[in-house]
Every structure is written in structure tokens, then in C-alpha cells.
C-alpha atoms as a PDB file:
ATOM      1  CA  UNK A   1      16.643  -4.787 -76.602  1.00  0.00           C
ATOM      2  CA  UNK A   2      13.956  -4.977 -74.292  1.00  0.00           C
ATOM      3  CA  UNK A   3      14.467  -6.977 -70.875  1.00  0.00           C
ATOM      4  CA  UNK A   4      10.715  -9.073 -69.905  1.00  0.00           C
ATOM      5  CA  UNK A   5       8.683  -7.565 -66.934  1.00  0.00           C
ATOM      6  CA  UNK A   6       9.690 -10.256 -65.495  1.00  0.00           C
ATOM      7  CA  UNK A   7      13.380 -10.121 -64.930  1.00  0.00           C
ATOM      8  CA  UNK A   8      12.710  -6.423 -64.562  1.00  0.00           C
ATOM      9  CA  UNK A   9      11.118  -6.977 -61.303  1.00  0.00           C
ATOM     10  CA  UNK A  10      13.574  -9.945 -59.995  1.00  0.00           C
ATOM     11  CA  UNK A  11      16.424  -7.241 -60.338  1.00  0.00           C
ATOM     12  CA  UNK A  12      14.590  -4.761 -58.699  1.00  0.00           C
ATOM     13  CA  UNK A  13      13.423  -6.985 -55.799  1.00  0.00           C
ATOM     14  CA  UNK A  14      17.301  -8.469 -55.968  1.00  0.00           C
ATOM     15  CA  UNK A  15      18.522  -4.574 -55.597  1.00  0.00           C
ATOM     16  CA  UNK A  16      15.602  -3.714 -52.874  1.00  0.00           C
ATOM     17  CA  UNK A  17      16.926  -6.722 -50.711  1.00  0.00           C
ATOM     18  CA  UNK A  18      20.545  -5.965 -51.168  1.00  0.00           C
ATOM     19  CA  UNK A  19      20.323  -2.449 -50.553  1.00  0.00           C
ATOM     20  CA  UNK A  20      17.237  -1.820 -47.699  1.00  0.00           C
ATOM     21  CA  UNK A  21      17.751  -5.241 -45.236  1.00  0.00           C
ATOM     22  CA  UNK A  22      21.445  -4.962 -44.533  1.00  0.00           C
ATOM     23  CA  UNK A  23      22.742  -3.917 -41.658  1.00  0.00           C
ATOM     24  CA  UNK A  24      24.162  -0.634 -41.231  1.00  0.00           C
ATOM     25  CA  UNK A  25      27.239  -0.687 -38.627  1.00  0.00           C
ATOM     26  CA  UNK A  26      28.451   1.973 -35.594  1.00  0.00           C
ATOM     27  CA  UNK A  27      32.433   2.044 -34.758  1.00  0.00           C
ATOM     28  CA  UNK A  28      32.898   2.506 -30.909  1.00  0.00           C
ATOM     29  CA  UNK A  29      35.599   4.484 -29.711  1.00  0.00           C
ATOM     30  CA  UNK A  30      37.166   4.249 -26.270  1.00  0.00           C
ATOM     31  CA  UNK A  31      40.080   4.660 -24.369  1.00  0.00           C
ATOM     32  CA  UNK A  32      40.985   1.426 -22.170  1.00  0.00           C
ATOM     33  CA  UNK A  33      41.216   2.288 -18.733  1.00  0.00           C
ATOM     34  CA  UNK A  34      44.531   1.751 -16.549  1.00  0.00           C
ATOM     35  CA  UNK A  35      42.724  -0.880 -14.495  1.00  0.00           C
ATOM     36  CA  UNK A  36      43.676  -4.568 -15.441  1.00  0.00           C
ATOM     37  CA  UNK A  37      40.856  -6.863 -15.658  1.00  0.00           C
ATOM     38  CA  UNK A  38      37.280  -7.018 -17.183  1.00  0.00           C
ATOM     39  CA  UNK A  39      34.661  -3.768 -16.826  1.00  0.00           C
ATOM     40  CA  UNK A  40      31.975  -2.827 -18.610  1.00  0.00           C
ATOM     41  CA  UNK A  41      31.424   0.019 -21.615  1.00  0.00           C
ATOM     42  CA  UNK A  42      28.596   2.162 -21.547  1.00  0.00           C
ATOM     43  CA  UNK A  43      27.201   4.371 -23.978  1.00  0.00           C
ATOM     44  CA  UNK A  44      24.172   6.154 -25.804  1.00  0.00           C
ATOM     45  CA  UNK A  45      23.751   5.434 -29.548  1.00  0.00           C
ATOM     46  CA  UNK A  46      21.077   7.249 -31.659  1.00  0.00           C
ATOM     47  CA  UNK A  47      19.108   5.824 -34.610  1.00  0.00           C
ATOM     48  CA  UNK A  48      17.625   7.189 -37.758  1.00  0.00           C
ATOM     49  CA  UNK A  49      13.935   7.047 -38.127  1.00  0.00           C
ATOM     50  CA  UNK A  50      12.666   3.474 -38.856  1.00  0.00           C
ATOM     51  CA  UNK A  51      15.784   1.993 -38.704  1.00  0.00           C
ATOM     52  CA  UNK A  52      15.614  -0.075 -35.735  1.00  0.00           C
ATOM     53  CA  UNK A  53      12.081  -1.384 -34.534  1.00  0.00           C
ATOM     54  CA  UNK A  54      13.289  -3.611 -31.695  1.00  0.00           C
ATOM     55  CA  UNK A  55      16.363  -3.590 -29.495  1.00  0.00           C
ATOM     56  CA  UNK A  56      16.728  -7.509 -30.894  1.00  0.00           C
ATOM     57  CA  UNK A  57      17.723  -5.681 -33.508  1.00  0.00           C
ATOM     58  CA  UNK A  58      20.766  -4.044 -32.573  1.00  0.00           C
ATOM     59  CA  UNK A  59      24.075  -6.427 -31.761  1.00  0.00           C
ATOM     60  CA  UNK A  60      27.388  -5.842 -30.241  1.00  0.00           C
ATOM     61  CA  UNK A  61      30.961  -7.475 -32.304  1.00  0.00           C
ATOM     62  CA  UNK A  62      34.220  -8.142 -31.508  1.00  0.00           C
ATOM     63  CA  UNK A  63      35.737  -7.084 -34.762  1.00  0.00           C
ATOM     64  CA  UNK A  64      38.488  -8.851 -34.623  1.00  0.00           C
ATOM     65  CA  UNK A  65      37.005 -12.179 -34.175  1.00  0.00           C
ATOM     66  CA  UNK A  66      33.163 -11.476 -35.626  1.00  0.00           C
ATOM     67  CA  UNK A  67      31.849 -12.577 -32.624  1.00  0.00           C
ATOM     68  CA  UNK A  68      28.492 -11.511 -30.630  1.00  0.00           C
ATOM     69  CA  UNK A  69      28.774  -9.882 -27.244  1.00  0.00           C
ATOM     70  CA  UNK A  70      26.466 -10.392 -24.673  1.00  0.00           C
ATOM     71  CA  UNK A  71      24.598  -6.828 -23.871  1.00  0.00           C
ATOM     72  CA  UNK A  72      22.470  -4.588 -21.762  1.00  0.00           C
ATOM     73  CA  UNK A  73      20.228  -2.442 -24.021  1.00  0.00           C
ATOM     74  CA  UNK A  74      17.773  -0.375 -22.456  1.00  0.00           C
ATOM     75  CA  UNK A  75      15.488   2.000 -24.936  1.00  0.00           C
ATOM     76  CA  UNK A  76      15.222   5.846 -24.061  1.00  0.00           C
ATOM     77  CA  UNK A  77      13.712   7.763 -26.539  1.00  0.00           C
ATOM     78  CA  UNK A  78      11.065   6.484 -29.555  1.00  0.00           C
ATOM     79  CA  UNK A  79      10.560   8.396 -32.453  1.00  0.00           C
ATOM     80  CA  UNK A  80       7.055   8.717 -33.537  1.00  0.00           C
ATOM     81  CA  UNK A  81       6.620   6.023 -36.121  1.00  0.00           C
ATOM     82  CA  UNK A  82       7.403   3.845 -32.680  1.00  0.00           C
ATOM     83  CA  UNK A  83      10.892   3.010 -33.850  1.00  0.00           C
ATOM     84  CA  UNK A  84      14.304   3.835 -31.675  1.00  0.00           C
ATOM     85  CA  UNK A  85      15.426   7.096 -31.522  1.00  0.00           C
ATOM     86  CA  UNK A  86      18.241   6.214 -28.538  1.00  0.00           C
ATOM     87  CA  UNK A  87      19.015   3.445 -27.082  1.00  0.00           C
ATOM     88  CA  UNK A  88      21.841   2.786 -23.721  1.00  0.00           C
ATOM     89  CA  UNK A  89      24.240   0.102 -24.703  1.00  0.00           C
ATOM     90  CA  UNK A  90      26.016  -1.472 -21.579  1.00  0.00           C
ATOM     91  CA  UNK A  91      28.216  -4.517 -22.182  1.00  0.00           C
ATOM     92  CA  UNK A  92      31.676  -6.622 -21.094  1.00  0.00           C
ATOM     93  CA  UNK A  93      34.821  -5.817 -21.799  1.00  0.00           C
ATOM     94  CA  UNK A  94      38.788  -6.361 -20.506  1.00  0.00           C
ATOM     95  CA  UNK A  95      42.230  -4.329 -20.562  1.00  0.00           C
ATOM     96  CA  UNK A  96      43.723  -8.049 -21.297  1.00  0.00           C
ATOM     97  CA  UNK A  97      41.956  -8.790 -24.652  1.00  0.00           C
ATOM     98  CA  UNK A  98      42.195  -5.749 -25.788  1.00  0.00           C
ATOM     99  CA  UNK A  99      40.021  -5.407 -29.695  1.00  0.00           C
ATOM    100  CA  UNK A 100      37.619  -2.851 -31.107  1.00  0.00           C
ATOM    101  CA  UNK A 101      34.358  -3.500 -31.181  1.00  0.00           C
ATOM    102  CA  UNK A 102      31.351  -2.956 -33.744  1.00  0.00           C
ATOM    103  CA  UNK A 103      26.905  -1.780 -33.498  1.00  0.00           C
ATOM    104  CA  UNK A 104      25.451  -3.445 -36.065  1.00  0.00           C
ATOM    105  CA  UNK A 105      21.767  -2.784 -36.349  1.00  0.00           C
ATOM    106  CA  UNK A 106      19.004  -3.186 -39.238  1.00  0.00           C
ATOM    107  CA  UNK A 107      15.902  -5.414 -39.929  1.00  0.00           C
ATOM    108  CA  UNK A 108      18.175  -8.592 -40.521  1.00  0.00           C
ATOM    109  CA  UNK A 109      20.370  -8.367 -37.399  1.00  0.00           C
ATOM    110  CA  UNK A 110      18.644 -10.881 -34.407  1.00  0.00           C
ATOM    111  CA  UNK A 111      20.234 -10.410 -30.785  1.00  0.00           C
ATOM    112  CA  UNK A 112      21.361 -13.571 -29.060  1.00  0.00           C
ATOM    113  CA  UNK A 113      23.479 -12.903 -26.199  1.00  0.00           C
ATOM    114  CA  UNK A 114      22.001 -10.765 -23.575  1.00  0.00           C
ATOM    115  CA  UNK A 115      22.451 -10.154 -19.772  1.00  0.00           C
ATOM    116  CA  UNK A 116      19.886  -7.927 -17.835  1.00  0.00           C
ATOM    117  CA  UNK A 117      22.028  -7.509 -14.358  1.00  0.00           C
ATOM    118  CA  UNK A 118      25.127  -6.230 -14.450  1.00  0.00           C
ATOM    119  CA  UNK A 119      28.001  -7.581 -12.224  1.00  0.00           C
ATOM    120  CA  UNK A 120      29.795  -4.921  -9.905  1.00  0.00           C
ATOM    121  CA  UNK A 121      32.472  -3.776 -12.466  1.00  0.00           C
ATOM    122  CA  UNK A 122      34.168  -0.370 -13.139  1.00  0.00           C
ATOM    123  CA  UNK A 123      32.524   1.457 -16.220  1.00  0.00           C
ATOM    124  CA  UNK A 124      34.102   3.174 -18.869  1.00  0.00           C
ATOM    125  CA  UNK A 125      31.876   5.647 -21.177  1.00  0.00           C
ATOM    126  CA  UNK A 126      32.033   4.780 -25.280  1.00  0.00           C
ATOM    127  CA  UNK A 127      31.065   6.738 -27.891  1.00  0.00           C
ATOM    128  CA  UNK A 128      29.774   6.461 -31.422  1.00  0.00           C
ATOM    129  CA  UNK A 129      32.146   7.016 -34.369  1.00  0.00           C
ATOM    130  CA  UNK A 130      31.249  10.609 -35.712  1.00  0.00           C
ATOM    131  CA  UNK A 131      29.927  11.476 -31.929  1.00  0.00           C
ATOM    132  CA  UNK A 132      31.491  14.188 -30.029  1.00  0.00           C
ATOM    133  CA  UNK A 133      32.842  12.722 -27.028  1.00  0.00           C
ATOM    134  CA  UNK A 134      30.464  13.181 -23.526  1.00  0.00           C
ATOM    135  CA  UNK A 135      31.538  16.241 -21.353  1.00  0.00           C
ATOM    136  CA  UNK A 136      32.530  13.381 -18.227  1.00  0.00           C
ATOM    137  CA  UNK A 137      35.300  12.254 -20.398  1.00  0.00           C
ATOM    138  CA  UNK A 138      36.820  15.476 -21.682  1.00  0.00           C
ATOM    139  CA  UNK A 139      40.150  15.639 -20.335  1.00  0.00           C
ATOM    140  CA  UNK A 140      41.997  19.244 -19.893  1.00  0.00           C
ATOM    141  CA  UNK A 141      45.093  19.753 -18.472  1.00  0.00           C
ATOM    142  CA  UNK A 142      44.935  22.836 -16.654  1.00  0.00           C
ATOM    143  CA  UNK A 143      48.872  23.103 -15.968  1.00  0.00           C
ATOM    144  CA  UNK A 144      50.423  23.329 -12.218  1.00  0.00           C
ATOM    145  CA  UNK A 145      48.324  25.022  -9.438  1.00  0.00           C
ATOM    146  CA  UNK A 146      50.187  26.497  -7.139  1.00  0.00           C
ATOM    147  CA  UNK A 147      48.891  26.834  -2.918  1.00  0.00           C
ATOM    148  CA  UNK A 148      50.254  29.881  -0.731  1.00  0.00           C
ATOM    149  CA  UNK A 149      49.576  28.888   3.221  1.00  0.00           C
ATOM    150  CA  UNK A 150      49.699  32.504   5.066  1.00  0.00           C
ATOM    151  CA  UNK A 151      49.683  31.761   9.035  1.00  0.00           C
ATOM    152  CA  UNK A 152      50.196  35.531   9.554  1.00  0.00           C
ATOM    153  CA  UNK A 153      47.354  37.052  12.352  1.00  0.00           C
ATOM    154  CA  UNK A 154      46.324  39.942   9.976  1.00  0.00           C
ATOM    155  CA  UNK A 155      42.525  41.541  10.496  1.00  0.00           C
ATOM    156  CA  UNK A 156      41.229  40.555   7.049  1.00  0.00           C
ATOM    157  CA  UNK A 157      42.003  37.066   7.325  1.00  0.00           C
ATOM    158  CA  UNK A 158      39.497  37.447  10.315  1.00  0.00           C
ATOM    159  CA  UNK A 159      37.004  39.496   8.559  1.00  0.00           C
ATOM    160  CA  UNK A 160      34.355  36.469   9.434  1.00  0.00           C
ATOM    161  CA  UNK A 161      34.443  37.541  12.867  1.00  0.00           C
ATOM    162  CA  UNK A 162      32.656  40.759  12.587  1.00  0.00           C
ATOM    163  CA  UNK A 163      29.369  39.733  10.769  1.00  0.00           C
ATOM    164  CA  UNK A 164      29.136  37.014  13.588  1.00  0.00           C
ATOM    165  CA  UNK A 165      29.878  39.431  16.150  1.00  0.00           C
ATOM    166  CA  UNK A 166      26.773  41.498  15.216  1.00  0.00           C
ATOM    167  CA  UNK A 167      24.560  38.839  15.157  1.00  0.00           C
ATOM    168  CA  UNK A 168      25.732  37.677  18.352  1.00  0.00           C
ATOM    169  CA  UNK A 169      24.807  41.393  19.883  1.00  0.00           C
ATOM    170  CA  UNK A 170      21.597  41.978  17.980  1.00  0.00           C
ATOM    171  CA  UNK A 171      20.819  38.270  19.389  1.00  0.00           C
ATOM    172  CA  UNK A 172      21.363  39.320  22.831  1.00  0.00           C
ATOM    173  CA  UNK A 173      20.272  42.406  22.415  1.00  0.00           C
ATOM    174  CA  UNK A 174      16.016  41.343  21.519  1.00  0.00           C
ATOM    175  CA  UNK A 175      16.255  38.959  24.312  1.00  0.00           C
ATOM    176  CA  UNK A 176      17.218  41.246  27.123  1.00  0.00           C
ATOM    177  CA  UNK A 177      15.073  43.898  25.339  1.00  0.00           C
ATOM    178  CA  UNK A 178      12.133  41.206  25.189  1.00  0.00           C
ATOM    179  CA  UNK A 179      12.587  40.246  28.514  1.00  0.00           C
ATOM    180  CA  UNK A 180      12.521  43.414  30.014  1.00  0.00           C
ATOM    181  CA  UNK A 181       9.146  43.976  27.947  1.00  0.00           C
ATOM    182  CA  UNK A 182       7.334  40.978  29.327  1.00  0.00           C
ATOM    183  CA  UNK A 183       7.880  42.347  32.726  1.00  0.00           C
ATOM    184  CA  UNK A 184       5.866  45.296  32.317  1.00  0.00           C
END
């Protein structure tokens, strides 16, 4: 049984097509702010070398409805076959409507909705699925902090006094002692 060069070659091209042009995808993960209304997400994504050669390459879903959202991507970092190492992703969201959304990126993903200046809007930082999250959005709770207010008149809660109380002398001190030199 012997399959003709022929067919050999469709399946392979089938199998290279199927397998190296589809789009890879990026879960975002968030946590909607208390605010009601629309703001903005904003994040850093990285990409593997040679995956992404243009940011019309990289796309923002809804993935609830499939839909494109419009976005703000601004390259940072190239790696050195010229392709994008890092990329900041800046784009619309509201606390009303509230979905998950989707990167999709690859050689067969074209960008159509895009927006280059932002509207005044309260931004919340994303971050990749599999990303630690950024060190501004670590939350600790640190427990109850407790404030003692002493009004008492003890010396060491005037120990500022005495270093300014030198200077103040030593001050005095040169100018009556440079003063009395200039008259001689």
C-alpha cells in the first residue's frame, strides 16, 4: 500500500496549514472594579519568538459573544528576528456587561477595531492566564493597626530640640566670632 507523492504532500501541506496558521489564544484575568460604568483594562502580554510579526496581528474577544474589541496596542520590546516580544494592551470595558474576554494572536488573525486616544476612564490592570499577577494589584491584609496619641510633656518626646539648639549656638557663635575678626 503505497499512497502517490502526490497526496503525500496535499496531507502534509493540509497538516502544515492546520497546525502552524491558527491562532493561538491568551485568557485575561481580572477582577471588576466596584465602580459602575465603563473603564478601561490594561495589561502587558508577552509573545514567543516569531509568533506575532505585527500588532494587526493580535485581537481582543468578548468570549461570550465572539466579538472584536476595539484596542490600544502599543509594542515594547522586539525580539531579534524583529517579531514581538511584549506588547501593552489597553482597551474598553464595563462593570454592567460584565463577560471574560480572550488575546487571540497568530499569522491569520487581522485587527479591525482600533482606537489610538484613550477617553478619561478609570483603569484596571489585567493579566495573562498563567501570569503571576503585577505587584500594584497584590492585595494583603495586614490586620488592625492600632494608634497611641501620648500628649504627656516628657523630654524625649522633645529630643528634636537639642540638635537644633546646637546649631542655633554654633550659628551664632561663627558670626559674632567672624565679626569680631573682621574688626581687627
Amino acid at each position: 500500500m503505497c499512497i502517490p507523492m502526490k497526496k503525500l504532500l496535499l496531507i502534509v501541506v493540509v497538516f502544515a496549514y492546520v497546525f502552524i496558521g491558527r491562532a493561538e489564544q491568551i485568557d485575561i484575568n481580572f477582577e471588576y472594579p466596584d465602580i459602575e460604568g465603563d473603564f478601561y483594562l490594561a495589561g502587558t502580554v508577552f509573545f514567543p519568538p516569531s509568533s506575532v510579526m505585527s500588532v494587526n496581528n493580535i485581537l481582543i474577544l468578548d468570549t461570550s459573544t465572539k466579538k472584536e474589541i476595539a484596542s490600544k496596542i502599543t509594542v515594547q520590546e522586539r525580539w531579534p528576528d524583529d517579531s514581538i516580544m511584549s506588547v501593552e494592551i489597553i482597551f474598553p470595558a464595563s462593570s454592567q456587561k460584565k463577560t471574560t474576554y480572550t488575546i487571540h494572536y497568530g499569522s491569520d488573525i487581522k485587527r479591525r477595531k482600533t482606537f489610538s486616544e484613550p477617553a478619561v476612564l478609570p483603569t484596571i490592570s489585567f493579566f495573562p492566564a498563567g501570569a503571576g499577577r503585577p505587584v500594584e494589584n497584590v492585595d494583603i491584609s495586614v490586620g488592625q493597626i492600632n494608634v497611641r496619641v501620648d500628649k504627656s510633656t516628657n523630654i524625649r518626646y522633645w529630643w528634636y530640640i537639642v540638635p537644633m539648639a546646637i546649631l542655633l549656638f554654633l550659628t551664632v557663635y561663627r558670626s559674632v566670632r567672624t565679626i569680631r575678626t573682621q574688626k581687627l
